[in-house]
Protein backbone atom coordinates (compact mmCIF):
# COMPACT_ATOMS: atom_id res chain seq x y z
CA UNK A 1 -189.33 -52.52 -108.53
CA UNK A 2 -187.37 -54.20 -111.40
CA UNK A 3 -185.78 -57.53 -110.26
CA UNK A 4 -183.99 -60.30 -112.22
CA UNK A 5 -185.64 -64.27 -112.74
CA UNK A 6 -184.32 -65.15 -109.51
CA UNK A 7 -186.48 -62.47 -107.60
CA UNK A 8 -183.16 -60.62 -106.57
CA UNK A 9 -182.07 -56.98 -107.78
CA UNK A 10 -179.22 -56.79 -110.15
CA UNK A 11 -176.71 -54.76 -109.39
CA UNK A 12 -176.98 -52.53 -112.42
CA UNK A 13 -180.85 -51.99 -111.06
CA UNK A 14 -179.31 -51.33 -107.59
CA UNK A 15 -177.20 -48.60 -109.07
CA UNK A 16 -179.73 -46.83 -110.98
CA UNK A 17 -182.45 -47.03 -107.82
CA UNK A 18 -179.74 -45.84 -105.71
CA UNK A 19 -178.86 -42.92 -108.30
CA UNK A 20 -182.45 -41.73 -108.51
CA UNK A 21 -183.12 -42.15 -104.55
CA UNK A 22 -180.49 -39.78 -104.25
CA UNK A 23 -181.61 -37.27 -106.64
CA UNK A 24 -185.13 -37.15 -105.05
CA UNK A 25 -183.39 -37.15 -101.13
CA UNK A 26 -181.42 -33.99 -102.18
CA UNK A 27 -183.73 -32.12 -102.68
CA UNK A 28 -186.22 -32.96 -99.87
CA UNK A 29 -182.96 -32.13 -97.95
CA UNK A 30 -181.85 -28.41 -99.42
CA UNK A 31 -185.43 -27.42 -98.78
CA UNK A 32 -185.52 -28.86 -95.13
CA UNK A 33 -181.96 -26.85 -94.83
CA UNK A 34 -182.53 -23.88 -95.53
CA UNK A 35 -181.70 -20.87 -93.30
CA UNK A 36 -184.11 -17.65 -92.39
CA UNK A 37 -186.86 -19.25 -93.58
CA UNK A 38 -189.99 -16.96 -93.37
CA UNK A 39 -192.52 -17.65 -90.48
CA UNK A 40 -195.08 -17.61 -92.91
CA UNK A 41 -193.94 -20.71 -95.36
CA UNK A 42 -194.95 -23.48 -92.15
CA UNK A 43 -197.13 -21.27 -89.99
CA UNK A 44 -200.67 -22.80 -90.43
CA UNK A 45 -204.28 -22.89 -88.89
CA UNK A 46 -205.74 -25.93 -86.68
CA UNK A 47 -208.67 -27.30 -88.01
CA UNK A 48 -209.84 -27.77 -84.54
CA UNK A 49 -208.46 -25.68 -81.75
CA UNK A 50 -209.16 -28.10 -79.05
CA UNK A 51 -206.28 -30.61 -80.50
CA UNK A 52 -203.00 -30.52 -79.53
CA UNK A 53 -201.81 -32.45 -82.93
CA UNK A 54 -203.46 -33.27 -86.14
CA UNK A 55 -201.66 -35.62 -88.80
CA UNK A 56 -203.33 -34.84 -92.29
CA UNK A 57 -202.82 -37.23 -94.89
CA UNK A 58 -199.24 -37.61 -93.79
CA UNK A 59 -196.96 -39.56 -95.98
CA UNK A 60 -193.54 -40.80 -94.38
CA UNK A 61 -191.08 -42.91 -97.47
CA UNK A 62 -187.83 -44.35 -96.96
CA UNK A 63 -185.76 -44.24 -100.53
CA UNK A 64 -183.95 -47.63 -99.82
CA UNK A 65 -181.17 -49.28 -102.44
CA UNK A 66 -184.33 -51.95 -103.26
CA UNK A 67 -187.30 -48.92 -103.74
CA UNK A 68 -189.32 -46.67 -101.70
CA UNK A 69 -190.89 -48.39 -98.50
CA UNK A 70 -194.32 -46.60 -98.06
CA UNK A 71 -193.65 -46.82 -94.15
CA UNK A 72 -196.22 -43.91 -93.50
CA UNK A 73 -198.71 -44.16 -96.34
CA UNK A 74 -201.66 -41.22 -95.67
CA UNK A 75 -202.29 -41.16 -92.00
CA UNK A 76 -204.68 -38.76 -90.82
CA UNK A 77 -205.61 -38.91 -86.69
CA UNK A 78 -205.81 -36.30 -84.18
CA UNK A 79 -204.14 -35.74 -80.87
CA UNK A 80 -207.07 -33.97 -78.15
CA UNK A 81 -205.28 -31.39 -75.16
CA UNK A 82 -205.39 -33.15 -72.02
CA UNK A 83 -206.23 -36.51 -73.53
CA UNK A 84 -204.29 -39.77 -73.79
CA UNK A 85 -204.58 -41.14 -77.50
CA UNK A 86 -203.07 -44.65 -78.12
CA UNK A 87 -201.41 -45.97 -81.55
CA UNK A 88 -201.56 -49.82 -82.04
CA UNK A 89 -200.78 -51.82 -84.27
CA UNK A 90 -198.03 -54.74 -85.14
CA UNK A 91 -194.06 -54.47 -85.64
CA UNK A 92 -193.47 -52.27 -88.49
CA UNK A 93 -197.46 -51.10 -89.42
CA UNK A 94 -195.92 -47.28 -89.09
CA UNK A 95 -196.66 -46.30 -85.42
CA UNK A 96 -192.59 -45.12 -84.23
CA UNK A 97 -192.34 -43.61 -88.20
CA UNK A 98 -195.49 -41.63 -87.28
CA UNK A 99 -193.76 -40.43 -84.11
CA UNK A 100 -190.75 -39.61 -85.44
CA UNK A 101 -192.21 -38.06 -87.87
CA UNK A 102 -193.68 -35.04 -85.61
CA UNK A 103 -190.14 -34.80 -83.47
CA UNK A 104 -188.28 -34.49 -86.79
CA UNK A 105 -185.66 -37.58 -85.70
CA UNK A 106 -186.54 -39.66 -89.05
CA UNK A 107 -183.26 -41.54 -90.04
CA UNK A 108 -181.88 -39.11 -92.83
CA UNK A 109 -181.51 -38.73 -95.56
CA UNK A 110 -183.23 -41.77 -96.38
CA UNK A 111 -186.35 -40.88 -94.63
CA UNK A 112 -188.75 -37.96 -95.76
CA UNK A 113 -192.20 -36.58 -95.34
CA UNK A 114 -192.95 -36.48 -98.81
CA UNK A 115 -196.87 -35.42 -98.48
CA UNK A 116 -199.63 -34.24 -96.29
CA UNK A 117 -199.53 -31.68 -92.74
CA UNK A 118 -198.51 -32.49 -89.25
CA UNK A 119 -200.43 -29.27 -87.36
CA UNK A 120 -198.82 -29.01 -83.88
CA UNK A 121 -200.78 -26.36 -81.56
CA UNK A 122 -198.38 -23.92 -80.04
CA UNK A 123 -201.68 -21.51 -78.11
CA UNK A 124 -202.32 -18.54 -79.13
CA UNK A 125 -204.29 -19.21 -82.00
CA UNK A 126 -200.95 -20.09 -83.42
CA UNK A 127 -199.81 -23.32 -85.00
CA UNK A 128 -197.60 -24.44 -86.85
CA UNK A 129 -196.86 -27.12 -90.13
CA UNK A 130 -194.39 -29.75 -88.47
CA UNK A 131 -193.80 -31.16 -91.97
CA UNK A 132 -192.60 -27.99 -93.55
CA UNK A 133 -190.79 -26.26 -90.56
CA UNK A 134 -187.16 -25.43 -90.91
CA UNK A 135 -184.52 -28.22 -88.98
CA UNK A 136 -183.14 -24.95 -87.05
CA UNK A 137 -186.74 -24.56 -85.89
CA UNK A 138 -187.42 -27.21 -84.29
CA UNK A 139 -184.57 -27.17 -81.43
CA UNK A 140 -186.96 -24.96 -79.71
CA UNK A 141 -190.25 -27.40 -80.38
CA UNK A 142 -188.11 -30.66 -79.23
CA UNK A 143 -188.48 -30.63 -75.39
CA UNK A 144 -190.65 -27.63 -74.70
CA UNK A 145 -193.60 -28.42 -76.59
CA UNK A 146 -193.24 -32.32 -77.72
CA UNK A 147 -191.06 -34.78 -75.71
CA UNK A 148 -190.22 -38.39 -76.74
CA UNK A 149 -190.07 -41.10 -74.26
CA UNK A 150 -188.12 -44.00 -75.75
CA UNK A 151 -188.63 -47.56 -76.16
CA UNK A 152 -185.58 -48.92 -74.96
CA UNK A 153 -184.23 -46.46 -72.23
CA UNK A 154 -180.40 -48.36 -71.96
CA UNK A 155 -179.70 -47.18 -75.47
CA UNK A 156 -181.22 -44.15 -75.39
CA UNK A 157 -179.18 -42.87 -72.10
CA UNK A 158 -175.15 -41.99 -73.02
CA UNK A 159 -173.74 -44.84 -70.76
CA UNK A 160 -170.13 -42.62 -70.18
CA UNK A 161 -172.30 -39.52 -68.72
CA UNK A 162 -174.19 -39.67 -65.18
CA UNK A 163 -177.39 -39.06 -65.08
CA UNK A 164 -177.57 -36.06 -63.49
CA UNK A 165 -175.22 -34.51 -66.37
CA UNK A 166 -177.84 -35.70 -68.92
CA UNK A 167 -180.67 -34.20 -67.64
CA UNK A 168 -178.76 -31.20 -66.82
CA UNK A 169 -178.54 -30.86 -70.15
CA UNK A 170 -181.89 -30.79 -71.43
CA UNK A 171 -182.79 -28.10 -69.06
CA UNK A 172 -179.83 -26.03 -69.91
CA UNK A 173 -180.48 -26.46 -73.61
CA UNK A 174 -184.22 -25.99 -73.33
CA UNK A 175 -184.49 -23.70 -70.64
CA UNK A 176 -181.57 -22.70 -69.37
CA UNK A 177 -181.57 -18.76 -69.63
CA UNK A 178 -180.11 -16.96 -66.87
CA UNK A 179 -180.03 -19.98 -64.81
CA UNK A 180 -177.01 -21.08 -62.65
CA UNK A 181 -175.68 -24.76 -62.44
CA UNK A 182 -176.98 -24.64 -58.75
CA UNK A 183 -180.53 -23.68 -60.07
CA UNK A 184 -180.44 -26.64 -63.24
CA UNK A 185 -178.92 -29.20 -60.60
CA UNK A 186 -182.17 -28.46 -57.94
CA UNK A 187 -184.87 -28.84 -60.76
CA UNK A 188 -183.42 -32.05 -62.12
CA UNK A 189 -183.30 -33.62 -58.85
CA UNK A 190 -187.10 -32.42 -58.40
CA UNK A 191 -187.73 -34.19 -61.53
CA UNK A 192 -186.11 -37.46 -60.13
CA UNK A 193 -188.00 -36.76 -56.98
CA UNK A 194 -191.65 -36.52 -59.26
CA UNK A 195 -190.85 -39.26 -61.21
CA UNK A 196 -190.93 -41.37 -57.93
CA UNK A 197 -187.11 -41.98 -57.51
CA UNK A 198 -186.41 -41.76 -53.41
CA UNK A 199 -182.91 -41.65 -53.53
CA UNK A 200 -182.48 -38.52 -55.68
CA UNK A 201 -179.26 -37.20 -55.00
CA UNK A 202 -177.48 -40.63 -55.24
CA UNK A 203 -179.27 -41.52 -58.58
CA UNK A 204 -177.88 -38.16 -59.31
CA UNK A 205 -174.55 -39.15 -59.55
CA UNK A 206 -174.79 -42.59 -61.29
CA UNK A 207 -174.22 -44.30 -64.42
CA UNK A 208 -176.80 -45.81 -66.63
CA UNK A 209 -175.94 -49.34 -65.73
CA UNK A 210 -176.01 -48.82 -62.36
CA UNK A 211 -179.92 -48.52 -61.90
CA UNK A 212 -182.30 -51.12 -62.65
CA UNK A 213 -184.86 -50.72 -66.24
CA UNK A 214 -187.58 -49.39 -64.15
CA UNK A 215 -185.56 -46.94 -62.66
CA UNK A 216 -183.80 -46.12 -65.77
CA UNK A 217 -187.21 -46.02 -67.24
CA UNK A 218 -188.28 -43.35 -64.68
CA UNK A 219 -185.20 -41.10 -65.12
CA UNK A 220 -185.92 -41.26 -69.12
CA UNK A 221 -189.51 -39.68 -68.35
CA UNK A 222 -187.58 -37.19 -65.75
CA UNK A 223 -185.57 -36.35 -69.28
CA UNK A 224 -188.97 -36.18 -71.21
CA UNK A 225 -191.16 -33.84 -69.06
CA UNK A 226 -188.02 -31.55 -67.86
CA UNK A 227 -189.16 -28.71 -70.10
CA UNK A 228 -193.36 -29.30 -69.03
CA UNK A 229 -193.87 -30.43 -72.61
CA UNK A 230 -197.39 -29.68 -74.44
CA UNK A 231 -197.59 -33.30 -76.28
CA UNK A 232 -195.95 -36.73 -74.37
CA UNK A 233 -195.14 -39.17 -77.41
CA UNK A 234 -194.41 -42.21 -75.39
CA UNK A 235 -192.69 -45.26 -77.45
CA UNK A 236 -193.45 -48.91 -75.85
CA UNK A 237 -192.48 -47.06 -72.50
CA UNK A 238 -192.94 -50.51 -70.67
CA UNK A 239 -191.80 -52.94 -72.72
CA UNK A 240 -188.79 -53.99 -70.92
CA UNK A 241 -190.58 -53.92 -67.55
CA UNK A 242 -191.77 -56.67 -65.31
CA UNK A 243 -195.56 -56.40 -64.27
CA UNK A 244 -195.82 -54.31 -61.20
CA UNK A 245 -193.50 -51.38 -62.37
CA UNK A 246 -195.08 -51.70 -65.59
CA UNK A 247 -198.31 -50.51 -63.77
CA UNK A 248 -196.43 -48.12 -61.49
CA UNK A 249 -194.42 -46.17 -64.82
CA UNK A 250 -198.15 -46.20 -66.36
CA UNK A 251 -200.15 -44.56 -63.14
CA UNK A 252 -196.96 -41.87 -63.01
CA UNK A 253 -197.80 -41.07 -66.51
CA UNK A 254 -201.42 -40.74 -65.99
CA UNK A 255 -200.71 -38.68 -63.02
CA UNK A 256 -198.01 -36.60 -64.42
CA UNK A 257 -200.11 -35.67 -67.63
CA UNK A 258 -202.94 -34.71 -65.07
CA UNK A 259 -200.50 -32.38 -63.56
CA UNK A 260 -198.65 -30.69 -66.51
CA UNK A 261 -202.05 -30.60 -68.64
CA UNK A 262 -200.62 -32.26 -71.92
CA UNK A 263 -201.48 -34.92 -74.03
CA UNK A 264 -199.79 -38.06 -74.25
CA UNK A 265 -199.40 -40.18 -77.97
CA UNK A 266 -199.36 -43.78 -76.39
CA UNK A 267 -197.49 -46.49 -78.49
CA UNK A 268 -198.01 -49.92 -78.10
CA UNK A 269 -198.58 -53.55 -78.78
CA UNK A 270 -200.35 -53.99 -75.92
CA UNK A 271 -204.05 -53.96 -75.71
CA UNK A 272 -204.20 -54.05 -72.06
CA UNK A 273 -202.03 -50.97 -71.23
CA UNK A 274 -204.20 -49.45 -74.40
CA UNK A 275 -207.60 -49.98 -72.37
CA UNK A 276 -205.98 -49.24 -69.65
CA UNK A 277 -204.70 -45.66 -70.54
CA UNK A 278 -206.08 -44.37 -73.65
CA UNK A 279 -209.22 -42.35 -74.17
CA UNK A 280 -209.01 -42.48 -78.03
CA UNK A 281 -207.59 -45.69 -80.19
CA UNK A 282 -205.85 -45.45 -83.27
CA UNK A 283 -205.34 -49.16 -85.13
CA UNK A 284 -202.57 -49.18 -87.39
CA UNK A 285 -201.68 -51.51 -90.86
CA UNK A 286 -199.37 -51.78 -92.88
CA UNK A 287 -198.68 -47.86 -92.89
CA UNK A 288 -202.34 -47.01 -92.66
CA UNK A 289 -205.08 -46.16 -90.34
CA UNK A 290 -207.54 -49.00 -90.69
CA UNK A 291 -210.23 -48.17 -87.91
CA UNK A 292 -210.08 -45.63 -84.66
CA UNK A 293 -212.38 -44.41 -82.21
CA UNK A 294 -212.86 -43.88 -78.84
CA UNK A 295 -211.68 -46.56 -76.37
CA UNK A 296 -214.95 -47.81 -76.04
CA UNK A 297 -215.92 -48.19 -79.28
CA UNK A 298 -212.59 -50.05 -80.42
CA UNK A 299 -213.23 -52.47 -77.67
CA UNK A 300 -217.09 -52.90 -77.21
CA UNK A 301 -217.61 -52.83 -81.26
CA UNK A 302 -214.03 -53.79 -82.98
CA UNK A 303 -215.21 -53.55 -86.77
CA UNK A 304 -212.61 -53.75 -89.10
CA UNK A 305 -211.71 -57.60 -89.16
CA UNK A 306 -207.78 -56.56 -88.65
CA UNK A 307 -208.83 -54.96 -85.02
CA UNK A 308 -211.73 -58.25 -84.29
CA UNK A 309 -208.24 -60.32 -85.20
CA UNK A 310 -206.13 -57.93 -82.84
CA UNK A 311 -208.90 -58.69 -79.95
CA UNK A 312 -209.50 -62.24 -80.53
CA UNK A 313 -205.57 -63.43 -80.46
CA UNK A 314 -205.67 -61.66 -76.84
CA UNK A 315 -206.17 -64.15 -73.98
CA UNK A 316 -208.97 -63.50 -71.27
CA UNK A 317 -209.04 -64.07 -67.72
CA UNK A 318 -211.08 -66.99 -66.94
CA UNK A 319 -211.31 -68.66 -70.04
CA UNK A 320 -209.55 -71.40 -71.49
CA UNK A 321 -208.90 -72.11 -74.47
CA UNK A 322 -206.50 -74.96 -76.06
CA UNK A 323 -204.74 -72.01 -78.35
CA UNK A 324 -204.55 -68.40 -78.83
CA UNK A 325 -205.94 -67.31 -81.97
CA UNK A 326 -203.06 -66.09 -84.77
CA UNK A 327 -204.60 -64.00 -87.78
CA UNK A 328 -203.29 -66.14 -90.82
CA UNK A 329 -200.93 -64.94 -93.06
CA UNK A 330 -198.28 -62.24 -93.16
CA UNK A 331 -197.94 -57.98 -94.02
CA UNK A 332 -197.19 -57.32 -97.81
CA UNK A 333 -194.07 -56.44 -99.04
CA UNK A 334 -193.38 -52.64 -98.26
CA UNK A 335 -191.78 -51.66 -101.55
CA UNK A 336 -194.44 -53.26 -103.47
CA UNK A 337 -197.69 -53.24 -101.65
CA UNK A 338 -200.69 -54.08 -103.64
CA UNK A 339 -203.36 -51.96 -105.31
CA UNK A 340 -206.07 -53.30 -103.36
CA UNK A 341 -206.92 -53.07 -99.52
CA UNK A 342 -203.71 -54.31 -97.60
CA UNK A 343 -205.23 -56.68 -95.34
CA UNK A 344 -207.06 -58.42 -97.79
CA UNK A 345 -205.12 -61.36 -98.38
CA UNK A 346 -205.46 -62.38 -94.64
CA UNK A 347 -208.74 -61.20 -94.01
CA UNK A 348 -211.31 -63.71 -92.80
CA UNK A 349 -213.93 -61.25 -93.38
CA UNK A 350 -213.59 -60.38 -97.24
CA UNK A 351 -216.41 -60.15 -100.10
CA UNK A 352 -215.92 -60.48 -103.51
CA UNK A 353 -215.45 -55.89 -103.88
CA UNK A 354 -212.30 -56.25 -101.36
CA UNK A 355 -210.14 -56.78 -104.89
CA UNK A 356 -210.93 -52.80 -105.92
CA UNK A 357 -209.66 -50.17 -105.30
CA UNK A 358 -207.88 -49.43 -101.25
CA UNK A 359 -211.21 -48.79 -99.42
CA UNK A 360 -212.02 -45.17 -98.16
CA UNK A 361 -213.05 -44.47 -94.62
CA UNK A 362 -216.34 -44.87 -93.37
CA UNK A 363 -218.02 -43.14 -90.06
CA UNK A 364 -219.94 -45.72 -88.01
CA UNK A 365 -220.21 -42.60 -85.65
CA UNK A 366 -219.21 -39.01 -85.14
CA UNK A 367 -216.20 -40.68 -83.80
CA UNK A 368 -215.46 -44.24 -84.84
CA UNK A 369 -214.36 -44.70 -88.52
CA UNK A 370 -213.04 -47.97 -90.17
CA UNK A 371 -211.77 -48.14 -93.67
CA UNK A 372 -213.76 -51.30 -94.96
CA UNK A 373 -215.70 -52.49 -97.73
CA UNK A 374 -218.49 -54.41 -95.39
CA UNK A 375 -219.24 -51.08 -94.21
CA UNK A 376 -220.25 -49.56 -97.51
CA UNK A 377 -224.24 -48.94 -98.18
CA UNK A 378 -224.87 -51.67 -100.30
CA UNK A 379 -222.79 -54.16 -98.86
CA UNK A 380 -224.74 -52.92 -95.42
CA UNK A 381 -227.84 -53.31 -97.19
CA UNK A 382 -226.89 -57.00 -98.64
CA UNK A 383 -225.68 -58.41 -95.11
CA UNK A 384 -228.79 -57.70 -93.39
């Protein structure tokens, strides 16, 4: 990224990063356009059949007037059927871009998978390559086999409709053959009745700002599991909430995923709802995966020093202390990230070999990697 002395952008630099942005976005979007694709181009094979999701060396950019922000930059995790796999990590490290990444709702045309396979199981031995299937395609994926619950559920509900209207909608899109209004109208008041709403029929026929967050909170996961989805992708779903229905939206969503066998993708700041909920842990930096394991393992052993700083800066119950802990420091600049591993200048931890080359990931067991140079074989071998 060329800038002037005074660290800004000229505008003739603007101009030309702006021409050549939109050069690269059109054609990322003519290919995603297309009509009567073959099956064939995005149809792919799981590597493991037992996953619901896989994200291979996925690469998510946004082509921005100042350069490309590397918002995704090679994430590779999997998604288990039937289990609850949580995504943590601080503002902006890549976790919603990740999301919205498998729905297809990236902010466009400014946003682009530009590299690497998102694998979403459909059964059957069948599967197919989120990252290269058509935008016509996936109106059938979107609600009947991955659902988004979103963070903030006041903008995300149309304040001028009711609510009944809006979930009628979903099931007419989604599933609405040969159905009559009478039939749509009884299953989305058994979703308000599932989600734990008492007063069904009256919630029915509201307005967004009529209910309270937890409520509308509850009728956004009615929205989300309407269609029985295969994969739950659940944004900060408590975020806005006080305490006890904080607890009370996160035991529905355990129960719920019990009932409807699917897997949930659990996104949060919040180490607490992440023990809580999660079976597998996925920690998050600065666009990359830096360590993840099983819940266990992330908590009992934290080994990269971004997730030790993550679980020190948390308060405990029972002990006092005069401050919280704060890793130092602050995230690199997006457009221009460095060359070397991204938490380096704030790490604690580092050795002299944290200035090469971004380090590659390491298994401390058949589940629990870290990508970190004091987990290399000689550096091993030199601590001890």
């Amino acid at each position: 990224m060329a800038k002037n002395q005074d660290g800004y952008l000229s505008a003739k630099e603007s101009r030309r990063i702006s021409k050549e942005n939109r050069r690269i976005t059109d054609q990322y979007e003519k290919r995603r356009k297309r009509r009567n694709v073959p099956e064939s181009e995005y149809t792919t094979q799981m590597k493991d059949p037992a996953n619901a999701v896989e994200f291979d060396n996925l690469h998510t950019y946004f082509f921005t007037d100042t350069g490309v922000v590397k918002s995704v930059d090679g994430v590779s995790f999997e998604v288990p059927i039937g289990k609850t796999v949580g995504v943590v990590g601080e503002s902006g490290c890549g976790k919603s871009v990740t999301s919205l990444s498998l729905m297809q709702l990236l902010q466009r045309p400014q946003g682009q998978i530009v590299e690497g396979a998102i694998r979403l199981n459909l059964g059957n031995d069948k599967a197919y390559d989120i990252a290269k299937t058509p935008a016509d395609k996936m109106q059938g994926l979107r609600g009947n086999y991955i659902s988004m619950i979103f963070q903030e559920p006041m903008t995300s509900l149309n304040p001028v409709f009711r609510i009944g209207a809006q979930i009628d909608e979903v099931i007419a899109l989604h599933e609405g053959e040969g159905k009559t209004k009478e039939d749509i109208k009884k299953r989305t008041i058994e979703m308000l009745e599932m989600v734990g709403i008492a007063n069904s029929e009256g919630v029915y026929a509201m307005y967004p700002h009529e209910l309270s967050g937890g409520m509308r909170q509850r009728v956004m996961i009615a929205m989300a599991l309407a269609c029985n989805p295969k994969i739950i992708i659940a944004d900060e779903p408590t975020t806005a909430l006080d305490v006890t229905i904080q607890a009370q939206i996160l035991d529905l969503l355990r129960s719920l995923k019990d009932r409807i066998n699917s897997s949930i993708m659990l996104i949060t700041h919040d180490l607490g709802v992440i023990a809580e909920m999660a079976d597998y842990v996925v920690v998050m930096y600065a666009g990359r995966v830096v360590e993840k394991g099983t819940v266990e393992e992330i908590f009992a052993h934290p080994s990269h020093p971004y997730t030790i700083g993550l679980m020190a800066s948390k308060p405990v119950v029972g002990k006092k202390v005069d401050r919280l802990y704060s890793i130092p420091g602050k995230v690199p600049n997006p457009v221009d990230m460095p060359n070397y591993c991204y938490f380096k200048d704030r790490c604690e931890l580092q050795l002299p070999c944290c200035s090469g080359e971004y380090p590659c990931e390491i298994s401390l067991s058949p589940t629990h990697k870290v990508s970190c140079y004091r987990y290399y074989e000689e550096n091993r071998k030199a601590g001890e």
